[in-house]
PDB file of N, CA and C in Angstrom:
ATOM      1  N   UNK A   1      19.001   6.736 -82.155  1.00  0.00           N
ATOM      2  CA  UNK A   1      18.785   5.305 -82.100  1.00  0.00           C
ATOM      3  C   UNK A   1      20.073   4.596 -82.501  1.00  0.00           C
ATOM      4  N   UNK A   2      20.613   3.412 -81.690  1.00  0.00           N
ATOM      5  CA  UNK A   2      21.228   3.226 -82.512  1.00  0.00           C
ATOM      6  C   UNK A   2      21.345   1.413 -83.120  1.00  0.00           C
ATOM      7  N   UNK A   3      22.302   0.957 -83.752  1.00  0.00           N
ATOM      8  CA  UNK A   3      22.163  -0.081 -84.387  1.00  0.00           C
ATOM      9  C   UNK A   3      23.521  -0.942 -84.345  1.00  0.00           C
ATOM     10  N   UNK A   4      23.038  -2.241 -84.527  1.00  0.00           N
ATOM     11  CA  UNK A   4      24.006  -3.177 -83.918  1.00  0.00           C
ATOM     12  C   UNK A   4      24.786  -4.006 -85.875  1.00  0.00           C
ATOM     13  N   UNK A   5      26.176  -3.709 -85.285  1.00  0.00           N
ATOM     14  CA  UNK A   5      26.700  -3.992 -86.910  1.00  0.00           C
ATOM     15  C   UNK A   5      27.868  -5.228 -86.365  1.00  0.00           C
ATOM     16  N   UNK A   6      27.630  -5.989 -87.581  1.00  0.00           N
ATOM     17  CA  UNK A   6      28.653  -7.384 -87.383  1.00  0.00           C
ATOM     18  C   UNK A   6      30.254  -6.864 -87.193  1.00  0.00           C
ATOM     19  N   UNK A   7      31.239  -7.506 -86.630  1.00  0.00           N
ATOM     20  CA  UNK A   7      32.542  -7.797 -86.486  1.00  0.00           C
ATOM     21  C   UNK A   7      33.027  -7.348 -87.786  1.00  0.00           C
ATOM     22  N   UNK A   8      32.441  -7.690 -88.966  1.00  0.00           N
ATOM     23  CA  UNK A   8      32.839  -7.802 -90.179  1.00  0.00           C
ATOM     24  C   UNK A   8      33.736  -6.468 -90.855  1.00  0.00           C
ATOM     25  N   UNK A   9      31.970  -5.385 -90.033  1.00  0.00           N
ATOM     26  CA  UNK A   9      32.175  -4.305 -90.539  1.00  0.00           C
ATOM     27  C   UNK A   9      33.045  -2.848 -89.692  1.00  0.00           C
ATOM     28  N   UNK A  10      33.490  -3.386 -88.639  1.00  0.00           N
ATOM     29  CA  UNK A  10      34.433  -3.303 -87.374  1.00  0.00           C
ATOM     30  C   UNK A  10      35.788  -2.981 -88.024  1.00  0.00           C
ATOM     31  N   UNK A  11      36.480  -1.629 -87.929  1.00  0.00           N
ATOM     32  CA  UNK A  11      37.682  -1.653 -87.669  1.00  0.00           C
ATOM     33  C   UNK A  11      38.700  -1.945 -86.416  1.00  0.00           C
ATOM     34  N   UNK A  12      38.942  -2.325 -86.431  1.00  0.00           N
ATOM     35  CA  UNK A  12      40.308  -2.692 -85.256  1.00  0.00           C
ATOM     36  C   UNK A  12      40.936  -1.670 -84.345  1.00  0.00           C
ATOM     37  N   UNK A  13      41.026  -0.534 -85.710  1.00  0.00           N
ATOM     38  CA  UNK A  13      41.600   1.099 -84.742  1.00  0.00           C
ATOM     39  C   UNK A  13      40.598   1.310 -83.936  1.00  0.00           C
ATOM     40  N   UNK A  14      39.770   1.304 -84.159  1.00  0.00           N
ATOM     41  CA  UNK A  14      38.332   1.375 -83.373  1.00  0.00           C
ATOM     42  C   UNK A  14      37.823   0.958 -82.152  1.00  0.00           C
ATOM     43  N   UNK A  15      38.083  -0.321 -82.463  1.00  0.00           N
ATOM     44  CA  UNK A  15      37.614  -1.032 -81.492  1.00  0.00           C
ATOM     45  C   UNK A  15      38.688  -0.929 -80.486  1.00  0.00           C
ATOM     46  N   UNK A  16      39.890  -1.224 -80.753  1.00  0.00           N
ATOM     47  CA  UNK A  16      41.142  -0.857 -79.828  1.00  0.00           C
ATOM     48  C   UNK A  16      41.107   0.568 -79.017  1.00  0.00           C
ATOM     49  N   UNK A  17      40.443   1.632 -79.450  1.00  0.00           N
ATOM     50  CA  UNK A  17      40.385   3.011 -79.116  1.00  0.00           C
ATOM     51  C   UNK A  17      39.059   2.999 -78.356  1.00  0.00           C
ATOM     52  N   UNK A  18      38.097   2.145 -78.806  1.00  0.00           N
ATOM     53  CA  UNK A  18      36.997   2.326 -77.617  1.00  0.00           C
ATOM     54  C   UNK A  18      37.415   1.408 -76.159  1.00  0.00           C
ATOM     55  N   UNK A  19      37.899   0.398 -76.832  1.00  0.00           N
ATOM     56  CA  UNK A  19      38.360  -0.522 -75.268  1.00  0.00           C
ATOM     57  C   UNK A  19      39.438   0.633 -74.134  1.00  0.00           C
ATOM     58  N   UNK A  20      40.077   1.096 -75.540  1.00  0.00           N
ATOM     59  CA  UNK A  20      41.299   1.888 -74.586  1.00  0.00           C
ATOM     60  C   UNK A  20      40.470   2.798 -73.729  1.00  0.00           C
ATOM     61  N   UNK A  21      39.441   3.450 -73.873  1.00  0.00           N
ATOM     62  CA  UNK A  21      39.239   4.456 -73.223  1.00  0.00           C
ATOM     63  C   UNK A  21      38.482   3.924 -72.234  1.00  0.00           C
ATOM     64  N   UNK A  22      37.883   2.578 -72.415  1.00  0.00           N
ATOM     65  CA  UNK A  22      37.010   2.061 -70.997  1.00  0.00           C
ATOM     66  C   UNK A  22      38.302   1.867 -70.085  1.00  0.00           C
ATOM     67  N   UNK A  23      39.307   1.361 -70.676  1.00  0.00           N
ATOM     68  CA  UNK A  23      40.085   0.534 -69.637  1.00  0.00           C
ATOM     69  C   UNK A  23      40.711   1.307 -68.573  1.00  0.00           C
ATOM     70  N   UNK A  24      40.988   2.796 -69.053  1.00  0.00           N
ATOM     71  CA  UNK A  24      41.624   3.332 -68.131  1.00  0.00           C
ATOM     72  C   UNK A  24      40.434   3.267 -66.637  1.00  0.00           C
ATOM     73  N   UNK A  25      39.206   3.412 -66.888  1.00  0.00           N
ATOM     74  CA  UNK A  25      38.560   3.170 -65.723  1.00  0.00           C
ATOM     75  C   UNK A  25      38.961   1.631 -64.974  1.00  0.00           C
ATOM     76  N   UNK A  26      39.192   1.674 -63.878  1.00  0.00           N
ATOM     77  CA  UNK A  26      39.485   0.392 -62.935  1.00  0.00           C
ATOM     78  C   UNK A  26      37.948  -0.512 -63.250  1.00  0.00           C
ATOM     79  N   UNK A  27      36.879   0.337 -63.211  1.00  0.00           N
ATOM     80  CA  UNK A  27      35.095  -0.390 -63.318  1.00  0.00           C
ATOM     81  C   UNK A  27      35.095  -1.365 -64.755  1.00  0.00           C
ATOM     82  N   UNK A  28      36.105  -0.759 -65.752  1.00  0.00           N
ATOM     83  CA  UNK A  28      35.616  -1.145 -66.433  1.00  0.00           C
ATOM     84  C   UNK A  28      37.021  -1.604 -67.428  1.00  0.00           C
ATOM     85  N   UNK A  29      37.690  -2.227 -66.931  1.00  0.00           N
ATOM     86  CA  UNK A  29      39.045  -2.402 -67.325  1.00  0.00           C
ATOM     87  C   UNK A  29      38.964  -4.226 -67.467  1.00  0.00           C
ATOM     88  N   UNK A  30      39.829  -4.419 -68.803  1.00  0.00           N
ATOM     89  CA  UNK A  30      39.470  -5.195 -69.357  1.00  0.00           C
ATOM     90  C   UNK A  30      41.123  -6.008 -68.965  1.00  0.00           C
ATOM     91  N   UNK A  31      41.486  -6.728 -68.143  1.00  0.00           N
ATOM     92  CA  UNK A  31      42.729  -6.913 -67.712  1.00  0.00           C
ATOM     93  C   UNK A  31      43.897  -7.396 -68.695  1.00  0.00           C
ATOM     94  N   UNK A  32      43.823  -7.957 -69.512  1.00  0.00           N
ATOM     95  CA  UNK A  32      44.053  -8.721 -70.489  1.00  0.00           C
ATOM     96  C   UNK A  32      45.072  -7.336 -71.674  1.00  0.00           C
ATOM     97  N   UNK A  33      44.445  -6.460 -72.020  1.00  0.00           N
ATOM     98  CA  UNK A  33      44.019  -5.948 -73.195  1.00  0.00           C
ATOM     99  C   UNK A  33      44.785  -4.478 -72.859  1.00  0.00           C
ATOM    100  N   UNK A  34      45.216  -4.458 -71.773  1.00  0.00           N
ATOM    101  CA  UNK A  34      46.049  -3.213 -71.662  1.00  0.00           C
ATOM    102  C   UNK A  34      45.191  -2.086 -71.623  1.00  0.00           C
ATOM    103  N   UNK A  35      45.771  -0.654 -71.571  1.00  0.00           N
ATOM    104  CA  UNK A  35      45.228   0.047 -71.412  1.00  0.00           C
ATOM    105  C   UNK A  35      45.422   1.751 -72.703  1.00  0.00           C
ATOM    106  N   UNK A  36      46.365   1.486 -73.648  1.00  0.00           N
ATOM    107  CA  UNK A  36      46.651   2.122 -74.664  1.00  0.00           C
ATOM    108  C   UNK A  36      46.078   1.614 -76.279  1.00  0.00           C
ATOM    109  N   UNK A  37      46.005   2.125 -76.953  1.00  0.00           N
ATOM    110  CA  UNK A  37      45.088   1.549 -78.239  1.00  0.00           C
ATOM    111  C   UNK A  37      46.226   0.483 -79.098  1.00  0.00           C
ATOM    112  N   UNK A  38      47.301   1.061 -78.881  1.00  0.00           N
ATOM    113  CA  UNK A  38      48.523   0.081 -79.661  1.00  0.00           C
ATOM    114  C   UNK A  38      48.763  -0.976 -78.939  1.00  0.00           C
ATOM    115  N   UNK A  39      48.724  -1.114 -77.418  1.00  0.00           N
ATOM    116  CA  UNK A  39      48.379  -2.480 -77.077  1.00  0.00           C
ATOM    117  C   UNK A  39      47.537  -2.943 -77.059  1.00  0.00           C
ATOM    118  N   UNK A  40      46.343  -2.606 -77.157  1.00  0.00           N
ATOM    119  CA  UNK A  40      45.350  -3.531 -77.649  1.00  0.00           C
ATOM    120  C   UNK A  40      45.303  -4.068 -78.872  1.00  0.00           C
ATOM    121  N   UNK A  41      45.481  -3.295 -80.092  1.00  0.00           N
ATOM    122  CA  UNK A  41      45.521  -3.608 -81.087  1.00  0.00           C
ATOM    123  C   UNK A  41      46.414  -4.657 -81.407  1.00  0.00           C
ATOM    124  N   UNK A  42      47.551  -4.784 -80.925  1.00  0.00           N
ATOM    125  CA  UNK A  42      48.495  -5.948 -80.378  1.00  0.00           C
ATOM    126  C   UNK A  42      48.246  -6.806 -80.110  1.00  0.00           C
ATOM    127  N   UNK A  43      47.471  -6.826 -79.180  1.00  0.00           N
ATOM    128  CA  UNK A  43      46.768  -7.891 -78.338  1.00  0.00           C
ATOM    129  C   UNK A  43      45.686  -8.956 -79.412  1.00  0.00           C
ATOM    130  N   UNK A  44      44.863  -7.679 -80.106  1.00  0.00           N
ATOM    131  CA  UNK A  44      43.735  -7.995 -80.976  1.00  0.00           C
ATOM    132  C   UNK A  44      44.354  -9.283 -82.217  1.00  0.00           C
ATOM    133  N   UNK A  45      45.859  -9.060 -82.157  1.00  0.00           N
ATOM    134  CA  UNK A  45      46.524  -9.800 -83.448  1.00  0.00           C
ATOM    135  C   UNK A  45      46.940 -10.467 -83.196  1.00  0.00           C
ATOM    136  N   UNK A  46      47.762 -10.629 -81.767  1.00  0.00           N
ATOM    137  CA  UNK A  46      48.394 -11.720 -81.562  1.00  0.00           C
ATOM    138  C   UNK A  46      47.465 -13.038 -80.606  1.00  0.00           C
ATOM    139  N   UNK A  47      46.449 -12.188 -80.207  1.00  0.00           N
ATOM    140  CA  UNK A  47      45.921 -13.679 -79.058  1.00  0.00           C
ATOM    141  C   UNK A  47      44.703 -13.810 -79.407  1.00  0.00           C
ATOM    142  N   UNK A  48      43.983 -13.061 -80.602  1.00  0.00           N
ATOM    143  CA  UNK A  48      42.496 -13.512 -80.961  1.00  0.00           C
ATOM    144  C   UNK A  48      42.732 -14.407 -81.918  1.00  0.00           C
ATOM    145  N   UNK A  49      43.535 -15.670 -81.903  1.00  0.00           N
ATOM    146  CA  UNK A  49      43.791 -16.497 -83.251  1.00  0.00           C
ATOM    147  C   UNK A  49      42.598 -18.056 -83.479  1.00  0.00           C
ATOM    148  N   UNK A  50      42.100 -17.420 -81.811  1.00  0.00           N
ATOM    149  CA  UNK A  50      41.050 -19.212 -81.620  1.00  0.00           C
ATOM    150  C   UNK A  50      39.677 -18.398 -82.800  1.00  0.00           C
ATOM    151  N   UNK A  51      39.692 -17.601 -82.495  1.00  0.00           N
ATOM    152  CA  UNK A  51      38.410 -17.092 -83.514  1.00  0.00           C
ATOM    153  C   UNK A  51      38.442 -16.378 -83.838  1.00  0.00           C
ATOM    154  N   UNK A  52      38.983 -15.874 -85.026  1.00  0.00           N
ATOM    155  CA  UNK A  52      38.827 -13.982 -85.573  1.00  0.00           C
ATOM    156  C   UNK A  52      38.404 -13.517 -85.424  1.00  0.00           C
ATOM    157  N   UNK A  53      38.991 -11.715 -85.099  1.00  0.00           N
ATOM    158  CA  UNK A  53      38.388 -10.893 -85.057  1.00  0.00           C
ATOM    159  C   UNK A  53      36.727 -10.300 -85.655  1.00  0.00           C
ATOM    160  N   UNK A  54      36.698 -10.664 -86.748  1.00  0.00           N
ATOM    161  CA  UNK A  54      35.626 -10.675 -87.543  1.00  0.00           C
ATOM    162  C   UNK A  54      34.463 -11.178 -86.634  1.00  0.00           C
ATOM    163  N   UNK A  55      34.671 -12.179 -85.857  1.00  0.00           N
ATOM    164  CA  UNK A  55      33.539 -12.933 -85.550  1.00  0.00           C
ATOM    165  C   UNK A  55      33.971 -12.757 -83.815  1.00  0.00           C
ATOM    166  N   UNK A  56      34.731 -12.162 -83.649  1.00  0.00           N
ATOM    167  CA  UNK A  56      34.911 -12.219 -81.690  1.00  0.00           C
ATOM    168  C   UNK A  56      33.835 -11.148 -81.305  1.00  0.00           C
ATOM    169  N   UNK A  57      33.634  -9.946 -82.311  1.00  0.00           N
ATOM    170  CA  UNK A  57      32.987  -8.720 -81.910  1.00  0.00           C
ATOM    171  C   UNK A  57      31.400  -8.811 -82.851  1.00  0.00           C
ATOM    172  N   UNK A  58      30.730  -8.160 -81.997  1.00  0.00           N
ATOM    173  CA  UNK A  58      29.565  -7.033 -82.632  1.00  0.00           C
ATOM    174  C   UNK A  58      29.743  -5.890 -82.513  1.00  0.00           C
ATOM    175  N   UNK A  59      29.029  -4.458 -82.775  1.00  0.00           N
ATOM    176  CA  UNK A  59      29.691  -3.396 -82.152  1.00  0.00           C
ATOM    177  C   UNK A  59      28.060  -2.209 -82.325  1.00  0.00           C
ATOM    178  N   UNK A  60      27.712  -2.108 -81.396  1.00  0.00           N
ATOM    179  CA  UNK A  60      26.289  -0.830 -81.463  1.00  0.00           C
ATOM    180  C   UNK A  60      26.850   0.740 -82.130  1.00  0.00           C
ATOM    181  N   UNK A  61      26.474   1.006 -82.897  1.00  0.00           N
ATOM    182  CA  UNK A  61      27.194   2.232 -83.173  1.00  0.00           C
ATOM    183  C   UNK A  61      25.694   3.137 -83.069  1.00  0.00           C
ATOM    184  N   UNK A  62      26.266   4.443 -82.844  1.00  0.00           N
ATOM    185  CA  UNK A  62      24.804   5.240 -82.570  1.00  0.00           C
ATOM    186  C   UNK A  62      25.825   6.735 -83.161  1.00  0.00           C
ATOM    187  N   UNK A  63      24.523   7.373 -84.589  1.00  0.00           N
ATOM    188  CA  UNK A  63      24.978   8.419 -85.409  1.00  0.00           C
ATOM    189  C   UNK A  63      26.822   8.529 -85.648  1.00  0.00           C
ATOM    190  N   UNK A  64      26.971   7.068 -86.217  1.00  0.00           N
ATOM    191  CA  UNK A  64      28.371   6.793 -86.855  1.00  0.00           C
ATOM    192  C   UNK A  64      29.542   6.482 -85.708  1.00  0.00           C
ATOM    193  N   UNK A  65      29.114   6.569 -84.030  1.00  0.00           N
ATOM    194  CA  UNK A  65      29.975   6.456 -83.539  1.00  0.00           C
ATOM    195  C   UNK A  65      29.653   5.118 -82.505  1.00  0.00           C
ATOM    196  N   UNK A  66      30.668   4.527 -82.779  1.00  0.00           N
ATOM    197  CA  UNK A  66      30.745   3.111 -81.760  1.00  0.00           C
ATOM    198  C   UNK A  66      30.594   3.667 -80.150  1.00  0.00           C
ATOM    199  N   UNK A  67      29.262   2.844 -79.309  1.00  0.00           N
ATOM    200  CA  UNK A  67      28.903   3.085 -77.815  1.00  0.00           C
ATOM    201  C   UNK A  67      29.137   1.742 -77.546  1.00  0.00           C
ATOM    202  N   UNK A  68      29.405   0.818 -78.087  1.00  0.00           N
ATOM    203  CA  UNK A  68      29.399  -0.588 -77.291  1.00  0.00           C
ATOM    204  C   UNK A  68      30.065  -1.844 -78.675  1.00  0.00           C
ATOM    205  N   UNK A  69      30.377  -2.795 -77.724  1.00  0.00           N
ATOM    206  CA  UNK A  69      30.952  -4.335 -78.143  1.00  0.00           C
ATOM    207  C   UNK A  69      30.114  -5.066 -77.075  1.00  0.00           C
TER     208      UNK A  69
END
C-alpha cells in the first residue's frame, strides 16, 4: 500500500533521481528539467523560487520507496 507524504518530508536527491529516471523516457520527459539528477537538482534551486520546493511537491512512497510526485 502505499502513502502520500508532504514536500516537506521530500528530499531533493530524490526527487531529482526519480524525475531523472522518468525523463530519459521521451513518454514521460519532463522538458524543462533535463534529463540527469544534477541537472535537475539545479534546476530544483535555481527556477523553483515562485514557490518552494517544500510546497511544489507531494510524493506517494510505497515500502520506503518514492513511485510518484
Amino acid at each position: 500500500m502505499y502513502s502520500i507524504i508532504k514536500g516537506e518530508d521530500l528530499s531533493i536527491a530524490k526527487v531529482a533521481n526519480f524525475i531523472a529516471q522518468l525523463n530519459v523516457n521521451k513518454k514521460h520527459h519532463i522538458g524543462f528539467c533535463g534529463t540527469n539528477s544534477d541537472e535537475i537538482t539545479k534546476t530544483i534551486h535555481e527556477d523553483l523560487i515562485d514557490i518552494p520546493f517544500e510546497k511544489s511537491f507531494v510524493g506517494a512512497i510505497n515500502n520506503g520507496e518514492l513511485i510518484g510526485l
